[in-house]
C-alpha atoms as a PDB file:
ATOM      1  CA  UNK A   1      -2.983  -6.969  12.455  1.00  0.00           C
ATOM      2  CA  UNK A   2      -5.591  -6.648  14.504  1.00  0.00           C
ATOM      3  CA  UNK A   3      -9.406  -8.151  13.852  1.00  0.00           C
ATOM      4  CA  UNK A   4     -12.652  -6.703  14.531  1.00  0.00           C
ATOM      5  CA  UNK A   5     -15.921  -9.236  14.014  1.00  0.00           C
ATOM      6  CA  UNK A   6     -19.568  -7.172  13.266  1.00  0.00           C
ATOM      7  CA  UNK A   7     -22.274  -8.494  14.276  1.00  0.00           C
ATOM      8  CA  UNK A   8     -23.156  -9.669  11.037  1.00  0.00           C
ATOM      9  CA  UNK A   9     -20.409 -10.840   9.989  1.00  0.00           C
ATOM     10  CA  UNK A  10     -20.797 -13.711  13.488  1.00  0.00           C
ATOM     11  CA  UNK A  11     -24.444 -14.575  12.731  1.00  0.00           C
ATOM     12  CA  UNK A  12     -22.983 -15.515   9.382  1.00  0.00           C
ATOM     13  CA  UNK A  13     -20.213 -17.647  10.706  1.00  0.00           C
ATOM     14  CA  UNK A  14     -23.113 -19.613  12.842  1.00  0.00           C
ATOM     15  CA  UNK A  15     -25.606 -19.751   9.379  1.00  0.00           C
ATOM     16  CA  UNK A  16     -22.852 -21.120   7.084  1.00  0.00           C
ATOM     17  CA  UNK A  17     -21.135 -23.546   9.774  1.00  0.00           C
ATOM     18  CA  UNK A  18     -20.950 -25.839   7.138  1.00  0.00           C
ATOM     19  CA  UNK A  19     -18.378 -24.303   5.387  1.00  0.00           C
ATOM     20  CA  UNK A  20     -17.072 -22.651   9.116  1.00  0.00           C
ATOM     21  CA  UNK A  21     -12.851 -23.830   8.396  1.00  0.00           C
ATOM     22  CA  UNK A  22     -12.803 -22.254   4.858  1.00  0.00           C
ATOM     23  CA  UNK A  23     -14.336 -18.762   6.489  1.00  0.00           C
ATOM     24  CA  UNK A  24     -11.147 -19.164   8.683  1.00  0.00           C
ATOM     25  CA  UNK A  25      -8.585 -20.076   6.350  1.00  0.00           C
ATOM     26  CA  UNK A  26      -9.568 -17.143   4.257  1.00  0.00           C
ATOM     27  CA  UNK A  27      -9.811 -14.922   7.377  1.00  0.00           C
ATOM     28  CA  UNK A  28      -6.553 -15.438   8.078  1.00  0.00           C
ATOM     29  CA  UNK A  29      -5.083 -15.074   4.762  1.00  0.00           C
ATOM     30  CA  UNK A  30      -6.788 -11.903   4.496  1.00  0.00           C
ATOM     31  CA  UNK A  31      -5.104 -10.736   7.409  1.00  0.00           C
ATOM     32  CA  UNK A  32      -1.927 -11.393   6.714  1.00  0.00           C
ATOM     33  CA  UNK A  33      -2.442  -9.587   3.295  1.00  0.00           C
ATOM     34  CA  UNK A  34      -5.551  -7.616   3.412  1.00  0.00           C
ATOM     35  CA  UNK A  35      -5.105  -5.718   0.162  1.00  0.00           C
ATOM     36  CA  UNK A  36      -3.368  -8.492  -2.185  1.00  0.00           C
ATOM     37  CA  UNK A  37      -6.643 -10.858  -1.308  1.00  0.00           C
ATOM     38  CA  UNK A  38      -9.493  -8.518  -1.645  1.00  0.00           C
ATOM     39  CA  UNK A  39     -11.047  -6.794  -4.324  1.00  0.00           C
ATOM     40  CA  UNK A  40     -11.518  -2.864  -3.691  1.00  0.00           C
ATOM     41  CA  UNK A  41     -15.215  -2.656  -3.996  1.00  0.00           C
ATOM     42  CA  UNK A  42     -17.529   0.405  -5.947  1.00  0.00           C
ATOM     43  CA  UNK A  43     -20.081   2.189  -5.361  1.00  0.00           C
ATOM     44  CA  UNK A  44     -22.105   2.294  -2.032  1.00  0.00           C
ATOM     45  CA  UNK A  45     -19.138  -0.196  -0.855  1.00  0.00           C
ATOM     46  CA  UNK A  46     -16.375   2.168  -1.746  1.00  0.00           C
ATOM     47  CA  UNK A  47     -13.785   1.524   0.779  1.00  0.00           C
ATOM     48  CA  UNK A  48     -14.471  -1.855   1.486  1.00  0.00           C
ATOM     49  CA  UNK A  49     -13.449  -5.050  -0.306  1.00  0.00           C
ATOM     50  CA  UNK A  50     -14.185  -8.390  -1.262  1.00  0.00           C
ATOM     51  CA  UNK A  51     -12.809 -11.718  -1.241  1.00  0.00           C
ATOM     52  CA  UNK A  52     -14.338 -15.076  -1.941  1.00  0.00           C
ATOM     53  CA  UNK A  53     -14.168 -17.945  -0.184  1.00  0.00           C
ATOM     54  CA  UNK A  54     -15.541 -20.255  -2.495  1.00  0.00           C
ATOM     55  CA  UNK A  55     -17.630 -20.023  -5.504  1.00  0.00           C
ATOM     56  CA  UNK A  56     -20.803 -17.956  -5.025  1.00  0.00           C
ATOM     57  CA  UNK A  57     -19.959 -16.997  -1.345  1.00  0.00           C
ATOM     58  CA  UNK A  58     -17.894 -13.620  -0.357  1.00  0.00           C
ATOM     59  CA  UNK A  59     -16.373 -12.052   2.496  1.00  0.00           C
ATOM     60  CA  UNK A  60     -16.639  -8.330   2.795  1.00  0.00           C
ATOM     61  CA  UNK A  61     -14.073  -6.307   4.915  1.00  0.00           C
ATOM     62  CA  UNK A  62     -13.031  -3.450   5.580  1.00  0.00           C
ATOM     63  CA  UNK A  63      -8.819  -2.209   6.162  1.00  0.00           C
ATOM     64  CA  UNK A  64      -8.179   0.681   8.246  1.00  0.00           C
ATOM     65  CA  UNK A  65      -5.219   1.550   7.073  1.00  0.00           C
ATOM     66  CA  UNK A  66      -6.133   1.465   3.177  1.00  0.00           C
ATOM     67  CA  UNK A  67      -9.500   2.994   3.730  1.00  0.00           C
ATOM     68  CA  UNK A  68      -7.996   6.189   5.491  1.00  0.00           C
ATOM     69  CA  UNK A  69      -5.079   6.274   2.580  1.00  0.00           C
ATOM     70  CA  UNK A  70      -7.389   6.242   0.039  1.00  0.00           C
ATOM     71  CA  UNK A  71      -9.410   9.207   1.425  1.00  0.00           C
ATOM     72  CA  UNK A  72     -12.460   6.773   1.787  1.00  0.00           C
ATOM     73  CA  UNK A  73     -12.289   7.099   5.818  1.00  0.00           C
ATOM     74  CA  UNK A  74     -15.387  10.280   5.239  1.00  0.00           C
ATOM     75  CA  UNK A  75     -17.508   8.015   3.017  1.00  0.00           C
ATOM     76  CA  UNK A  76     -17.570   4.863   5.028  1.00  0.00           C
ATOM     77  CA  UNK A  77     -18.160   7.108   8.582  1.00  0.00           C
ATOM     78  CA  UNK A  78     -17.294   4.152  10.797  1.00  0.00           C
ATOM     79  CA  UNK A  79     -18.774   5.353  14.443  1.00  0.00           C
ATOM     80  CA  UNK A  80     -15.530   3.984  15.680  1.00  0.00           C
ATOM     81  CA  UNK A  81     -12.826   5.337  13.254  1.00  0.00           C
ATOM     82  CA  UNK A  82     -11.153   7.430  15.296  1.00  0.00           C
ATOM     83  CA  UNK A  83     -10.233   5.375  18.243  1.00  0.00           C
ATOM     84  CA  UNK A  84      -9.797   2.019  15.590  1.00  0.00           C
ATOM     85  CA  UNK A  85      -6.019   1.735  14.726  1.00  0.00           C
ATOM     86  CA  UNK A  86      -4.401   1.883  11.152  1.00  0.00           C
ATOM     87  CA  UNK A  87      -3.636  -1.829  11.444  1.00  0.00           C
ATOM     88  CA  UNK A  88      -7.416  -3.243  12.050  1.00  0.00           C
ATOM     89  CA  UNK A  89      -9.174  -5.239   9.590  1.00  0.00           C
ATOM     90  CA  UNK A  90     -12.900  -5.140  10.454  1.00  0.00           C
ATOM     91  CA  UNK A  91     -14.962  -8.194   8.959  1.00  0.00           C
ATOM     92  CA  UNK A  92     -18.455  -7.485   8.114  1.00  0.00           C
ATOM     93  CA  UNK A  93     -20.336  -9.428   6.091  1.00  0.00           C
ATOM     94  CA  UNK A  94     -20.628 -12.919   4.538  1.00  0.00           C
ATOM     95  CA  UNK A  95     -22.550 -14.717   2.315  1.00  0.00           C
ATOM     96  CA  UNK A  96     -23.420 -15.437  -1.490  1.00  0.00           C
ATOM     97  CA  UNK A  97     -22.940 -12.088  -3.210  1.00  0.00           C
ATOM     98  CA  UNK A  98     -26.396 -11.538  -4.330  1.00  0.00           C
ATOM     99  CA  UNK A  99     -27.510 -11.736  -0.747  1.00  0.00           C
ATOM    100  CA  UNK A 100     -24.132  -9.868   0.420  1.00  0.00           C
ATOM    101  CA  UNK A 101     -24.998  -7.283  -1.906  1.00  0.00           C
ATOM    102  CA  UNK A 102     -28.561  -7.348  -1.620  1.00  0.00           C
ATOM    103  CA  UNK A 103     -28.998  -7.920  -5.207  1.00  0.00           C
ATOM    104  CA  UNK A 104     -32.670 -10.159  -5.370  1.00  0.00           C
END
């Protein structure tokens, strides 16, 4: 597997640095099974998932592979998607879910 960090996703690591060795635990149980530890997300966030790292505070990612299976490779319109191989995981945001989401 191969791991791609946004921009976002970084700032977030330096925010919550508290917390920074549970971010990469979860990282890298998420990429040795991306699909088993996320959960596929809805909505404006179909074809990305979810996975918490503790209570009230969420990783969202996205899996090459599944996305493009699942037909959800048109919807999400990465810039990059056709020069990002099947086997990259792209992190891309983190945070407490109402702030993830931008529920307020």
């Amino acid at each position: 597997m191969k791991a791609k960090f946004e921009k976002a996703f970084l700032k977030g690591i330096k925010k919550y640095a508290g917390i920074k060795k549970q971010i990469e635990q979860k990282v890298r149980q998420i990429m040795e099974h991306p699909v088993e530890f996320g959960e596929p997300l809805k909505g404006n966030l179909r074809g990305f998932y979810s996975c918490p790292v503790k209570r009230n505070f969420i990783i969202i990612y996205l899996y090459c592979s599944a996305c493009r299976k699942k037909g959800d490779a048109e919807f999400v319109a990465c810039s990059d998607c056709s020069n990002t191989p099947d086997d990259t995981i792209k992190f891309v945001l983190m945070g407490p879910p109402d702030e993830v989401y931008g529920i307020k």
